[in-house]
C-alpha atoms as a PDB file:
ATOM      1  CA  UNK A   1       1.887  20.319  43.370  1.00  0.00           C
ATOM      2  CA  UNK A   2       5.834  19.473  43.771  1.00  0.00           C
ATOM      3  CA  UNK A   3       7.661  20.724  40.348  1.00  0.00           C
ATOM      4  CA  UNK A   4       8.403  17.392  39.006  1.00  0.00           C
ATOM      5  CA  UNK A   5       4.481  16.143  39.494  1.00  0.00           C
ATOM      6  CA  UNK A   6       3.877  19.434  37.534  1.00  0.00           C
ATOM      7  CA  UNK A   7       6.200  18.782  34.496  1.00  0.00           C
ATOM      8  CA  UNK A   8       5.596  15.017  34.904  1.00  0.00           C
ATOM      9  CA  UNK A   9       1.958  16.405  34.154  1.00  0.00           C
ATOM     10  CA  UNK A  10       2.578  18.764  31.855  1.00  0.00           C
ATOM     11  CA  UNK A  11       4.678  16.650  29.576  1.00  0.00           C
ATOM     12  CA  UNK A  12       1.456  14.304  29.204  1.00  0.00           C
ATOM     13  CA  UNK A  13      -1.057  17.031  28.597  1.00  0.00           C
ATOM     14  CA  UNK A  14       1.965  18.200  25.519  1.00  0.00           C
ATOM     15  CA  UNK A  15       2.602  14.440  24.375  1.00  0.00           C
ATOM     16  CA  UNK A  16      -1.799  13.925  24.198  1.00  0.00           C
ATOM     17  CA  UNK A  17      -1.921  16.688  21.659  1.00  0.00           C
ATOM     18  CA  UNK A  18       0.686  16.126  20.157  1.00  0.00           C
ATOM     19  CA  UNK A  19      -0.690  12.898  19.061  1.00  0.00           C
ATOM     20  CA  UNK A  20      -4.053  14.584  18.611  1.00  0.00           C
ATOM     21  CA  UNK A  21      -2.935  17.187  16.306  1.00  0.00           C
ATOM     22  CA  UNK A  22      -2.496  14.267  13.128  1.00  0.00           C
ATOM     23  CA  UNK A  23      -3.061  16.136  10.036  1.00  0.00           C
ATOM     24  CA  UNK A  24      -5.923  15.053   7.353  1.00  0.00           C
ATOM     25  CA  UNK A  25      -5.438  15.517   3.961  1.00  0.00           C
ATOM     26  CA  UNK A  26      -8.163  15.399   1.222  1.00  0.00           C
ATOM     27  CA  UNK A  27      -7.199  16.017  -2.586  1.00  0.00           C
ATOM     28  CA  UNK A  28      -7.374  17.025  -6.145  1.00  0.00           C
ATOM     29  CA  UNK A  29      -7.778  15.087  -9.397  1.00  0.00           C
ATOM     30  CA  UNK A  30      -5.601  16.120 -11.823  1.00  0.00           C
ATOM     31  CA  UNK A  31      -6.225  13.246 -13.817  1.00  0.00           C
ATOM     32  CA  UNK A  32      -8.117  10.245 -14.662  1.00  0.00           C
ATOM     33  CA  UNK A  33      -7.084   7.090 -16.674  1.00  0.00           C
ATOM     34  CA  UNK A  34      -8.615   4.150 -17.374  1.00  0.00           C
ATOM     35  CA  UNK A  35      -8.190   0.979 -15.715  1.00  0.00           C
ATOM     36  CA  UNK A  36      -9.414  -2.850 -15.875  1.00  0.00           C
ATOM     37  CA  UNK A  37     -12.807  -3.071 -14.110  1.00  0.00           C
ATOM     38  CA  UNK A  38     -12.386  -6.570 -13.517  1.00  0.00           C
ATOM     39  CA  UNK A  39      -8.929  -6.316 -12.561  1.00  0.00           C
ATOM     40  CA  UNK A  40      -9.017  -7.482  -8.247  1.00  0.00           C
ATOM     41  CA  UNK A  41      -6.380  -4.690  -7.223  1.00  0.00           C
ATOM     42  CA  UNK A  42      -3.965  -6.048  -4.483  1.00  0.00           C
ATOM     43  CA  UNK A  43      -0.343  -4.600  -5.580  1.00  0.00           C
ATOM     44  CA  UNK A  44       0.783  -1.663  -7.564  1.00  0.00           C
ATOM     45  CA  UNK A  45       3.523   0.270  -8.227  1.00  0.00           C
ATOM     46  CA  UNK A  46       4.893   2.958 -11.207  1.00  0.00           C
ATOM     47  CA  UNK A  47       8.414   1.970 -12.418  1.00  0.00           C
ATOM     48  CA  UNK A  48      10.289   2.956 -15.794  1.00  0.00           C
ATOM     49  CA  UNK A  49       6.809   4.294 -17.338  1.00  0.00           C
ATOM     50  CA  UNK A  50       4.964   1.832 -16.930  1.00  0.00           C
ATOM     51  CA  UNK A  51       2.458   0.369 -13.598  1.00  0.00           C
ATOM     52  CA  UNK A  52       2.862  -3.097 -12.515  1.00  0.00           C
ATOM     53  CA  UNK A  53      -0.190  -4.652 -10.832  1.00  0.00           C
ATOM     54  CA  UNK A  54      -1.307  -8.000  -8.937  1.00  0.00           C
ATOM     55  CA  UNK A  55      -4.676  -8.973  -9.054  1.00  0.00           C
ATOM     56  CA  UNK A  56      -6.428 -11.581  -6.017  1.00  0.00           C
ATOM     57  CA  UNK A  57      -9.108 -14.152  -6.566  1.00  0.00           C
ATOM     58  CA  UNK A  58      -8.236 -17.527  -6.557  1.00  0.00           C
ATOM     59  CA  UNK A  59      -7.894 -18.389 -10.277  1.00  0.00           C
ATOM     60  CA  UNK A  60      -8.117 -14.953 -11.185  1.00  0.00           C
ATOM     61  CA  UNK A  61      -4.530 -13.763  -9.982  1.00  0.00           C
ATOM     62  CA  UNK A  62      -2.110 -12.416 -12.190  1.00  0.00           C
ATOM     63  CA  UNK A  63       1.093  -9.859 -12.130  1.00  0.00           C
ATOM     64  CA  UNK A  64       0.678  -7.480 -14.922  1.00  0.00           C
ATOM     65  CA  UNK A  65       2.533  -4.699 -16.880  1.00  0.00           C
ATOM     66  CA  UNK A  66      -0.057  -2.223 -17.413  1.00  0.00           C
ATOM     67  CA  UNK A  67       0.426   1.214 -20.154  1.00  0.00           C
ATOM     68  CA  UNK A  68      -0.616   4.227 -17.580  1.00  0.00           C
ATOM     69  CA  UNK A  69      -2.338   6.022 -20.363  1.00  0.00           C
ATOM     70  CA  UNK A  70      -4.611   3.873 -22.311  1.00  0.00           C
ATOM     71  CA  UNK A  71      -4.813   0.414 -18.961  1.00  0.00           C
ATOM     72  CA  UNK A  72      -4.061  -1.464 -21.641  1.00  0.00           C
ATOM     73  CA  UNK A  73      -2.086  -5.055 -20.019  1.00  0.00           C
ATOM     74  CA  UNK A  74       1.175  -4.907 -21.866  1.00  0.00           C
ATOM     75  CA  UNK A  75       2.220  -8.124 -20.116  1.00  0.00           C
ATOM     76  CA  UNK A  76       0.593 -10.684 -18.242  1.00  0.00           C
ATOM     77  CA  UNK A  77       1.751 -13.571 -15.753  1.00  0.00           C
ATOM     78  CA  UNK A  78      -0.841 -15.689 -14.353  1.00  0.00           C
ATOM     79  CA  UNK A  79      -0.438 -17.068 -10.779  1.00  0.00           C
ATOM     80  CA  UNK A  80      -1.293 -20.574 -10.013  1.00  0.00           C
ATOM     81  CA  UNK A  81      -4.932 -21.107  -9.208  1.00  0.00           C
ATOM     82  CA  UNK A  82      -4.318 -22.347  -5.998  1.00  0.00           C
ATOM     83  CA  UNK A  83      -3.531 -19.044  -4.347  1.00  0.00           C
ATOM     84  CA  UNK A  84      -4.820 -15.939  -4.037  1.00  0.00           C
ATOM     85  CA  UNK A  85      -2.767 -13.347  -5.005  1.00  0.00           C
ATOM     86  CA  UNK A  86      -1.872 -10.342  -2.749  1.00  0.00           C
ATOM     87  CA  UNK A  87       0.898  -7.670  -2.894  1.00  0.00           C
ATOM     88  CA  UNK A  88       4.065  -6.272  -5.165  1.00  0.00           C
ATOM     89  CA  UNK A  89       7.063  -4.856  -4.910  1.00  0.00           C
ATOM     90  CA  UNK A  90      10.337  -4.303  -7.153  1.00  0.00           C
ATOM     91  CA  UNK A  91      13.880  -4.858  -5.695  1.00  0.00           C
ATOM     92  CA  UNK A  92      16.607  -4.801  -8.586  1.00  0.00           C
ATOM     93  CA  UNK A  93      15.997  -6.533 -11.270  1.00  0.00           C
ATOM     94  CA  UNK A  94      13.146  -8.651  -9.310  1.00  0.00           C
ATOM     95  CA  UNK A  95       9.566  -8.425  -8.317  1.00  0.00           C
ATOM     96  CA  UNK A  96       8.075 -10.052  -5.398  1.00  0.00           C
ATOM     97  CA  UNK A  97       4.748 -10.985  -4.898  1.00  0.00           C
ATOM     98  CA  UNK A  98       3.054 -12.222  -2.022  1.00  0.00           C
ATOM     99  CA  UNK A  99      -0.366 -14.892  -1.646  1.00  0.00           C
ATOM    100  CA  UNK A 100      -3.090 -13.985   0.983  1.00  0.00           C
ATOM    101  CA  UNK A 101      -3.499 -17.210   3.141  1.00  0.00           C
ATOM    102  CA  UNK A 102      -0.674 -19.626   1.219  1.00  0.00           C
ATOM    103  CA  UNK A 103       2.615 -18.806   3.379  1.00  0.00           C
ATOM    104  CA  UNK A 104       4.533 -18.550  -0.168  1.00  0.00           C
ATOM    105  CA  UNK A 105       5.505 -15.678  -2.070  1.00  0.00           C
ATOM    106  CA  UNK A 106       7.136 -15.654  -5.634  1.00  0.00           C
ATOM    107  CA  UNK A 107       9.680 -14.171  -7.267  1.00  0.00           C
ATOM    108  CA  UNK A 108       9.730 -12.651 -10.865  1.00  0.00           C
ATOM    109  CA  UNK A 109      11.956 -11.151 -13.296  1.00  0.00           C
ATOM    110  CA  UNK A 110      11.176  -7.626 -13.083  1.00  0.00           C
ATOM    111  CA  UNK A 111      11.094  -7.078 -16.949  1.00  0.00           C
ATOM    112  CA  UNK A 112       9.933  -9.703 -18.306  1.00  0.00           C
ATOM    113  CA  UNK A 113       7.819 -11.683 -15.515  1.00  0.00           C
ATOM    114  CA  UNK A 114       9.379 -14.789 -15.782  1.00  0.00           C
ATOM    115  CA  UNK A 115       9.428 -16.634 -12.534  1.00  0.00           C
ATOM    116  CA  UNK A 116      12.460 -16.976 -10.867  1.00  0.00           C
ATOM    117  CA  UNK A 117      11.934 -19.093  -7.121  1.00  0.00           C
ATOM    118  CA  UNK A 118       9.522 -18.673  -4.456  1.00  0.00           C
ATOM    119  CA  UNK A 119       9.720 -17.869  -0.635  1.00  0.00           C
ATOM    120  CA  UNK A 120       8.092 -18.674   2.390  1.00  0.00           C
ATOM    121  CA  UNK A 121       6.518 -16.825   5.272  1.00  0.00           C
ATOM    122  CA  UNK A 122       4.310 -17.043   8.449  1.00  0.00           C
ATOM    123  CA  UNK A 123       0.905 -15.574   8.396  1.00  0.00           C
ATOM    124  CA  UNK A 124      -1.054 -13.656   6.119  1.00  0.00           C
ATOM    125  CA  UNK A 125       0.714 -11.844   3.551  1.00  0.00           C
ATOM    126  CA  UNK A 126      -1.212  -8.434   2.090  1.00  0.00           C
ATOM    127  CA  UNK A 127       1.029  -6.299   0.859  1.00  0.00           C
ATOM    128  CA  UNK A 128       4.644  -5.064  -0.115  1.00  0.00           C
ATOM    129  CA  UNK A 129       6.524  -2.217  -0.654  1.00  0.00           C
ATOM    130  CA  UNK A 130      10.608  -1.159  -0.931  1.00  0.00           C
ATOM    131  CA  UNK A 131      12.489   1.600   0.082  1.00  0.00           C
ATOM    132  CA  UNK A 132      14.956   0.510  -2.058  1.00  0.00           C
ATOM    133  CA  UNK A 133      17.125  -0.632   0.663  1.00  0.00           C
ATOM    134  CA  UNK A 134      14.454  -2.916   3.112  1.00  0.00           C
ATOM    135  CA  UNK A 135      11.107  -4.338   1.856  1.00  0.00           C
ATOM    136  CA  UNK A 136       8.048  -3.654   3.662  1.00  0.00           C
ATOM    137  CA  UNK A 137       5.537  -6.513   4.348  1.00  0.00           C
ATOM    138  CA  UNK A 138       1.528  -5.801   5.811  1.00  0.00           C
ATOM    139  CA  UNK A 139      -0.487  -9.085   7.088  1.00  0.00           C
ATOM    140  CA  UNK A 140      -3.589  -7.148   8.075  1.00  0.00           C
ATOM    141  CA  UNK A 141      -2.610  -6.931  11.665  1.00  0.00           C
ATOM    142  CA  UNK A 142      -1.271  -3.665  13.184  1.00  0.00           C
ATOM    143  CA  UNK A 143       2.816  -4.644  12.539  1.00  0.00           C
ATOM    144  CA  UNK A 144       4.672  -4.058   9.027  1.00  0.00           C
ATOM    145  CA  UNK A 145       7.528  -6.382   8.780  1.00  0.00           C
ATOM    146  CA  UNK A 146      10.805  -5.251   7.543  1.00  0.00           C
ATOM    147  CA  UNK A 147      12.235  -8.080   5.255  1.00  0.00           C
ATOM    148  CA  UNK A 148      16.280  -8.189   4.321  1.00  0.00           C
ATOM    149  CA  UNK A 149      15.629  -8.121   0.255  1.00  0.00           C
ATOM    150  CA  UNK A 150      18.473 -10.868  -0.024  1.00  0.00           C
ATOM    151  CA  UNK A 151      17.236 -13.116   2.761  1.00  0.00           C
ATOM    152  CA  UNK A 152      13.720 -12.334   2.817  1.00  0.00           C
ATOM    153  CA  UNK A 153      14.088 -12.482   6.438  1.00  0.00           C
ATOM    154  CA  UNK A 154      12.776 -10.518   8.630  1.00  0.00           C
ATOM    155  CA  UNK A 155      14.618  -7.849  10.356  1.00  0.00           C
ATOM    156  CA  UNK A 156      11.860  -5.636  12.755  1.00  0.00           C
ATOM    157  CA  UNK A 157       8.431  -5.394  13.350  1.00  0.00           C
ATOM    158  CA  UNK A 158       6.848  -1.791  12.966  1.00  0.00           C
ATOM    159  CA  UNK A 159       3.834  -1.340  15.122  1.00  0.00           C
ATOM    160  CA  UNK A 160       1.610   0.963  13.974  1.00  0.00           C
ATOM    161  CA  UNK A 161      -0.414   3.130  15.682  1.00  0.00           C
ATOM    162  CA  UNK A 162      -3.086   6.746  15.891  1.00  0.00           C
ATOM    163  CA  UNK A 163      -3.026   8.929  18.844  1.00  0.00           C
ATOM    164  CA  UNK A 164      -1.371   5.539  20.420  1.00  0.00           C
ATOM    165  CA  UNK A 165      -4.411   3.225  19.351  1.00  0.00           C
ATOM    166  CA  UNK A 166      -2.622   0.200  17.006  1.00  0.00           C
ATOM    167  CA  UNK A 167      -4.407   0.538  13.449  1.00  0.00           C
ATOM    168  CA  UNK A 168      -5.128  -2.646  12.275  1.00  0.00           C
ATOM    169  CA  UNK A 169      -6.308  -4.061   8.421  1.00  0.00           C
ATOM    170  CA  UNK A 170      -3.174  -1.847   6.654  1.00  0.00           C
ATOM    171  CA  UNK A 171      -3.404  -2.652   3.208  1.00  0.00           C
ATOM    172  CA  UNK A 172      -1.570  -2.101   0.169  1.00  0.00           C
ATOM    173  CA  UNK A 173       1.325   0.213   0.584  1.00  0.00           C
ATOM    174  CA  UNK A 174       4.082   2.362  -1.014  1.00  0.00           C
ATOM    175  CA  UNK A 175       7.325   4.288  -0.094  1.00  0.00           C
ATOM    176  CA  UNK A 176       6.484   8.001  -0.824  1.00  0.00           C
ATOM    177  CA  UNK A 177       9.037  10.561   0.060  1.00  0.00           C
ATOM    178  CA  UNK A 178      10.428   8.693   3.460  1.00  0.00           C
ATOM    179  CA  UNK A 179       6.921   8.108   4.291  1.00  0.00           C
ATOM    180  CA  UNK A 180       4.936   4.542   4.338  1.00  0.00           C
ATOM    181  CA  UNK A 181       1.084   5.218   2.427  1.00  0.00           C
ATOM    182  CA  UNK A 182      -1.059   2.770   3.377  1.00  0.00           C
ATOM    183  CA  UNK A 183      -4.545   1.638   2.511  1.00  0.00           C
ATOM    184  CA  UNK A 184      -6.926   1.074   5.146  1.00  0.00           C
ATOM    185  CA  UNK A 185      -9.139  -1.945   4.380  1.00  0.00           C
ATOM    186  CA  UNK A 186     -12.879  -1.293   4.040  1.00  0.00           C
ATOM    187  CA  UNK A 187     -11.943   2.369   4.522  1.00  0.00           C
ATOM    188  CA  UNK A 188     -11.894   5.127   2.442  1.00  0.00           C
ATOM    189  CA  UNK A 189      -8.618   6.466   4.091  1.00  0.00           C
ATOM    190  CA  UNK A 190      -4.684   6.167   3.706  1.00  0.00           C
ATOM    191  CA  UNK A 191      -2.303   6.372   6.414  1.00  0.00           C
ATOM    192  CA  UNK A 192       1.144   7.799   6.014  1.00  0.00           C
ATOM    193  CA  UNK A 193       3.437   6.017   8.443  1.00  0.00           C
ATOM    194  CA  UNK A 194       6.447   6.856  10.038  1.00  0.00           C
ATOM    195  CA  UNK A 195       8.750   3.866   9.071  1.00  0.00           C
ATOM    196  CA  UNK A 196      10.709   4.072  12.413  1.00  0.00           C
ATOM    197  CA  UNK A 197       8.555   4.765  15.121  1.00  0.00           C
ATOM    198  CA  UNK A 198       5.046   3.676  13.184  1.00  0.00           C
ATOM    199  CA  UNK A 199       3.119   6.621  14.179  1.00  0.00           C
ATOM    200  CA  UNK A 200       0.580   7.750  12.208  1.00  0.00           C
ATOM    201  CA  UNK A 201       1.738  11.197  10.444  1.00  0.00           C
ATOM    202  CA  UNK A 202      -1.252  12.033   8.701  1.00  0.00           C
ATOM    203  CA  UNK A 203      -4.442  10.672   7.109  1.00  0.00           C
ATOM    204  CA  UNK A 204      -5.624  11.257   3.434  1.00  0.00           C
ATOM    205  CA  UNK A 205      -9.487  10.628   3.006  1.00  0.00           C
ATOM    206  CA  UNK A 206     -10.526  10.011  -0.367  1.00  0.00           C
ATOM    207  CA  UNK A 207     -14.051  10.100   0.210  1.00  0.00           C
ATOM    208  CA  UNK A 208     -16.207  10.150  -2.818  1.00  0.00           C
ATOM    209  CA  UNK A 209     -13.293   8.718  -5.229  1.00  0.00           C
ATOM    210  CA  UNK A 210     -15.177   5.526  -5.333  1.00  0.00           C
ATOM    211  CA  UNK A 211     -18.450   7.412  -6.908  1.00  0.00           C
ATOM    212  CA  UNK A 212     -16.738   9.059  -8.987  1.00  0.00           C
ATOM    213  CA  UNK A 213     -14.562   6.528 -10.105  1.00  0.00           C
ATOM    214  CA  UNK A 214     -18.511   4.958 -11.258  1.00  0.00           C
ATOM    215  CA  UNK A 215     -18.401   2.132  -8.699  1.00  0.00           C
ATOM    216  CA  UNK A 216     -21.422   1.019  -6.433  1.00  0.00           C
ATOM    217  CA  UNK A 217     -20.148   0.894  -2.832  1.00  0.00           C
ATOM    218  CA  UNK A 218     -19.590  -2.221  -1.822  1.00  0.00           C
ATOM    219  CA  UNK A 219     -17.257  -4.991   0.459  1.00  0.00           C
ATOM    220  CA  UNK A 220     -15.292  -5.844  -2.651  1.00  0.00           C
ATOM    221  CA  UNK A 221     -14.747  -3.121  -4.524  1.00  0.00           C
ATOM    222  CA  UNK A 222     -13.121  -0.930  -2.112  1.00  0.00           C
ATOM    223  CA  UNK A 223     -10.526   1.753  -2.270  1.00  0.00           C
ATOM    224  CA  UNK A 224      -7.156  -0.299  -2.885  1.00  0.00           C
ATOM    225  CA  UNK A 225      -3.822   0.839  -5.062  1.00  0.00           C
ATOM    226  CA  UNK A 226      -1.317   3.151  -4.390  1.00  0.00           C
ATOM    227  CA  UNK A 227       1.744   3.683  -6.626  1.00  0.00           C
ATOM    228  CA  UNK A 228       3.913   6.975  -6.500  1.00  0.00           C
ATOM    229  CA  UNK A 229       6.421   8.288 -10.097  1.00  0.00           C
ATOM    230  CA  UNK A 230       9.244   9.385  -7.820  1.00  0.00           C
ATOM    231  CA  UNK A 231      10.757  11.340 -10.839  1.00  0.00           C
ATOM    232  CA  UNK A 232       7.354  12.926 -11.689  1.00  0.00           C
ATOM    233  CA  UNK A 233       6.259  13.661  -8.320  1.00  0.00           C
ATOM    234  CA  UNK A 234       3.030  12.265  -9.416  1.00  0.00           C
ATOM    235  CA  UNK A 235       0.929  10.162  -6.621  1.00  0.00           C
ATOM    236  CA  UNK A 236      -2.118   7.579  -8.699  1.00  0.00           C
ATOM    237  CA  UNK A 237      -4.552   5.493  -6.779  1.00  0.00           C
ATOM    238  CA  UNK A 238      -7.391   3.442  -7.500  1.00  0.00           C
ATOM    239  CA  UNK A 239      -9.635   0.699  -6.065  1.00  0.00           C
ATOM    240  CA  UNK A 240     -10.623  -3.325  -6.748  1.00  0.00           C
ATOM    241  CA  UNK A 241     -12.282  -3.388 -10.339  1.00  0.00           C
ATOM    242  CA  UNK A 242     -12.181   0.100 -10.588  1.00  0.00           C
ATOM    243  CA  UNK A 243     -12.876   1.469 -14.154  1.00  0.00           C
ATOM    244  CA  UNK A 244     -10.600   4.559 -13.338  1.00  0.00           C
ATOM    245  CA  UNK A 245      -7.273   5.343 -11.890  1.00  0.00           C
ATOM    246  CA  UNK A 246      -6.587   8.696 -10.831  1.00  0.00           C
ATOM    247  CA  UNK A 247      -3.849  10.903 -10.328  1.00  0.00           C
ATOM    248  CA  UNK A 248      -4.254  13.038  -7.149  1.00  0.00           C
ATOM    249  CA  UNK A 249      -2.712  16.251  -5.312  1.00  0.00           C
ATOM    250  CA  UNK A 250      -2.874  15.982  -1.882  1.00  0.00           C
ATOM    251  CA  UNK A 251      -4.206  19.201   0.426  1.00  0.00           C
ATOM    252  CA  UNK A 252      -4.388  19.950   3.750  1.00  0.00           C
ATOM    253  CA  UNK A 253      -7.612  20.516   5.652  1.00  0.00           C
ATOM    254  CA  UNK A 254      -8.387  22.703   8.366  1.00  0.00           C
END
């Protein structure tokens, strides 16, 4: 075999397990708090001690303030019964919010939920996120959309894939350390993304949260929530009318 052929061939033998070689994580509970079991979990985020969540359903969606130690709903906005509510994410002194199936998204004060305009969009919206430069848009497909914050434009289209195989139904997400976490619908796993080139950097499996979280299995309440306490270092997830939230430690596995 010439040279080239042979590094041509050995750079896709290097580049296959390369992409093989993504890292799963499983974790530690550190600790549980409580959390509204009939509270539909589509958004969440932790921001100046305190967790903001959406909730989905049509006539059942609401952005809320929620106290992280006791799930008790500090503050409460309820979205127009028309639309199903989807995901959330701060920018300034605003919150954004998204609708499943609608093609509008609204815009809140971020303290005290009082609306402030609404935005369109083409699709599906599921969920948001914020680096705090860009915001980061899922729609259930395979792409994230990067949205210009003052525009709520969009700017580029991150595919996302595994071992080069798109991975579609990304769910709720959040910005953790330069990373993209997201949910994986009807899964019991979490991606963390590269924001640039969308690869998959690792997976986190949460199997057996659910049970313990005292939740039948089931194609509602599934595994659904992340929100990240950048001062704290502290990483909580939790799932669609949950009774728990928990605070995890991520760990490697072999």
């Amino acid at each position: 075999m010439p040279i080239k052929s042979l590094f041509a061939a050995t750079l896709v033998v290097v580049t296959a397990l390369a992409q093989a070689a993504v890292p799963t994580y499983g974790y530690i509970v550190k600790k549980t708090w409580p959390h509204d079991p009939q509270a539909f979990t589509e958004g969440l985020f932790y921001q100046d001690g305190v967790l903001y969540e959406s909730t989905g359903l049509n006539g059942r969606s609401s952005i809320r303030k929620v106290e992280l130690e006791t799930g008790k709903v500090l503050l409460n906005r309820d979205l127009p019964s028309s639309v199903f509510g989807e995901g959330i994410a701060p920018f300034g002194k605003r919150l954004f919010s998204l609708t499943w199936t609608n093609q509008v998204g609204f815009v809140f004060d971020l303290e005290t939920l009082q609306p402030q305009g609404r935005f369109g969009y083409e699709g599906e919206g599921w969920a948001l996120t914020t680096d705090g430069e860009r915001l980061y848009m899922s729609d259930g497909t395979a792409h994230i959309r990067v949205l210009d914050p003052a525009t709520l434009k969009v700017t580029r289209r991150i595919k996302v894939t595994a071992d080069g195989v798109p991975v579609t139904q990304i769910n709720e997400l959040e910005w953790v350390e330069g990373q993209i976490y997201a949910n994986i619908w009807q899964t019991d796993r979490i991606a963390r993304i590269d924001p640039f080139s969308g690869q998959v950097r690792g997976w986190i499996d949460l199997t057996g949260l659910d049970k313990l979280s005292g939740v039948e299995p089931g194609t509602d309440n599934v595994l659904n929530g992340i929100a990240y306490d950048r001062a704290g270092k502290r990483l909580f997830v939790t799932g669609k009318m949950w009774p728990k939230l928990f605070e995890i430690e991520l760990k490697k596995l072999p």
